[in-house]
C-alpha atoms as a PDB file:
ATOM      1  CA  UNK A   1     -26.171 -50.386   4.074  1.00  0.00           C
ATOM      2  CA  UNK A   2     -26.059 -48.131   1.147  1.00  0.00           C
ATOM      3  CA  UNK A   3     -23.344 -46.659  -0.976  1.00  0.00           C
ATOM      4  CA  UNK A   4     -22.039 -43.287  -1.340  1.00  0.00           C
ATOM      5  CA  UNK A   5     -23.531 -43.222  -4.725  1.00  0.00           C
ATOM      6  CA  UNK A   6     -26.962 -44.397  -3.911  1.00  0.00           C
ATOM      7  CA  UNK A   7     -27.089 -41.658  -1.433  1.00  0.00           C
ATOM      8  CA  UNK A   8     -26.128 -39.415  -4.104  1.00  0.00           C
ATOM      9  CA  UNK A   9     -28.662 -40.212  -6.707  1.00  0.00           C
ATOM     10  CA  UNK A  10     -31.108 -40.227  -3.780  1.00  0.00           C
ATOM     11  CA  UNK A  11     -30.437 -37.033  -2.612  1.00  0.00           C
ATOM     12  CA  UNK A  12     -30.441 -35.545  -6.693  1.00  0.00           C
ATOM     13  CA  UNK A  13     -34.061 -37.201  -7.204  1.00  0.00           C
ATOM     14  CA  UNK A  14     -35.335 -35.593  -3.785  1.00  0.00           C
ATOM     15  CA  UNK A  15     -34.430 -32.073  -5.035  1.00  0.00           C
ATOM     16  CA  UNK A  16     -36.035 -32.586  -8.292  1.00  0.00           C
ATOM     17  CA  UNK A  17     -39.066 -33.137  -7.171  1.00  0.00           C
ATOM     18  CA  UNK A  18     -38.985 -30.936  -4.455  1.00  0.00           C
ATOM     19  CA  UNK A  19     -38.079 -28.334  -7.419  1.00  0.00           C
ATOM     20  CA  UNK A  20     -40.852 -29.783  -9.630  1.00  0.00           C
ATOM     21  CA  UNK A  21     -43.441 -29.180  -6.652  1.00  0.00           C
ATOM     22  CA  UNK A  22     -42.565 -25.172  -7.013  1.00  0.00           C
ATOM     23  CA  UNK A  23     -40.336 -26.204  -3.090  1.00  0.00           C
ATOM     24  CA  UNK A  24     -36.793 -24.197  -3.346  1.00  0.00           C
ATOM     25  CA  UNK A  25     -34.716 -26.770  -1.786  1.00  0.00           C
ATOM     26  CA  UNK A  26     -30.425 -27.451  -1.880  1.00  0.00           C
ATOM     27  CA  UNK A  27     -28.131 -30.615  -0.853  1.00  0.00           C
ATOM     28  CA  UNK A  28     -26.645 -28.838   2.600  1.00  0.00           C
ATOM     29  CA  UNK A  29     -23.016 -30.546   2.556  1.00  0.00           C
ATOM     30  CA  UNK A  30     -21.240 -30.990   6.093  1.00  0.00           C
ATOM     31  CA  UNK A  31     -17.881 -32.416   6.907  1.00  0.00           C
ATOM     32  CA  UNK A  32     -14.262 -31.653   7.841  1.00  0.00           C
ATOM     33  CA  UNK A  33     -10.715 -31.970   6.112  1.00  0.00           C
ATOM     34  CA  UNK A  34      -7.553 -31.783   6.667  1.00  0.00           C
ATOM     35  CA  UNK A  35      -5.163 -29.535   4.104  1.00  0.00           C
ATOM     36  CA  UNK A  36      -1.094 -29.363   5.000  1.00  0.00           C
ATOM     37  CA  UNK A  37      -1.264 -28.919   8.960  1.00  0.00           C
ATOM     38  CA  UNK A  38      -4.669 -27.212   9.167  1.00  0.00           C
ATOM     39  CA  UNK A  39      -8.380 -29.354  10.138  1.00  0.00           C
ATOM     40  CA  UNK A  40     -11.010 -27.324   8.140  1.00  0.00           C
ATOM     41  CA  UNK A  41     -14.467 -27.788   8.870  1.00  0.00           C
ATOM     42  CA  UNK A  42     -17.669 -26.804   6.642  1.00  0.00           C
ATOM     43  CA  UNK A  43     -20.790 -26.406   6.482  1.00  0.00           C
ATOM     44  CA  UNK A  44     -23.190 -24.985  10.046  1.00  0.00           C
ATOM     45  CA  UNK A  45     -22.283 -27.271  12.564  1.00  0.00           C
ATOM     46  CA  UNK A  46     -25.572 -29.834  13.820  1.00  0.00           C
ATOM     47  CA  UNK A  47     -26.711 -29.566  10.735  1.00  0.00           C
ATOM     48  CA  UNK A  48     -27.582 -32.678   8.471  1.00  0.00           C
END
């Protein structure tokens, strides 16, 4: 299974070349946190 950081530099060489091919293209970050008593979410639910 790959690392955090492997999926990171992945992810960065992807949009490069996407960006290189003339493709606009951004990392879409999902996920959910919790601050003091509050669970945040963010990013469009579903999406990857």
């Amino acid at each position: 299974m790959g690392s955090s950081e492997e999926h990171t530099r992945l992810v960065g060489e992807v949009l490069e070349e996407l960006a290189f091919m003339g493709y606009p293209a951004w990392a879409n970050r999902t996920g959910a946190t919790k601050i003091e008593d509050r669970f945040i979410r963010f990013g469009k639910k579903g999406s990857g």
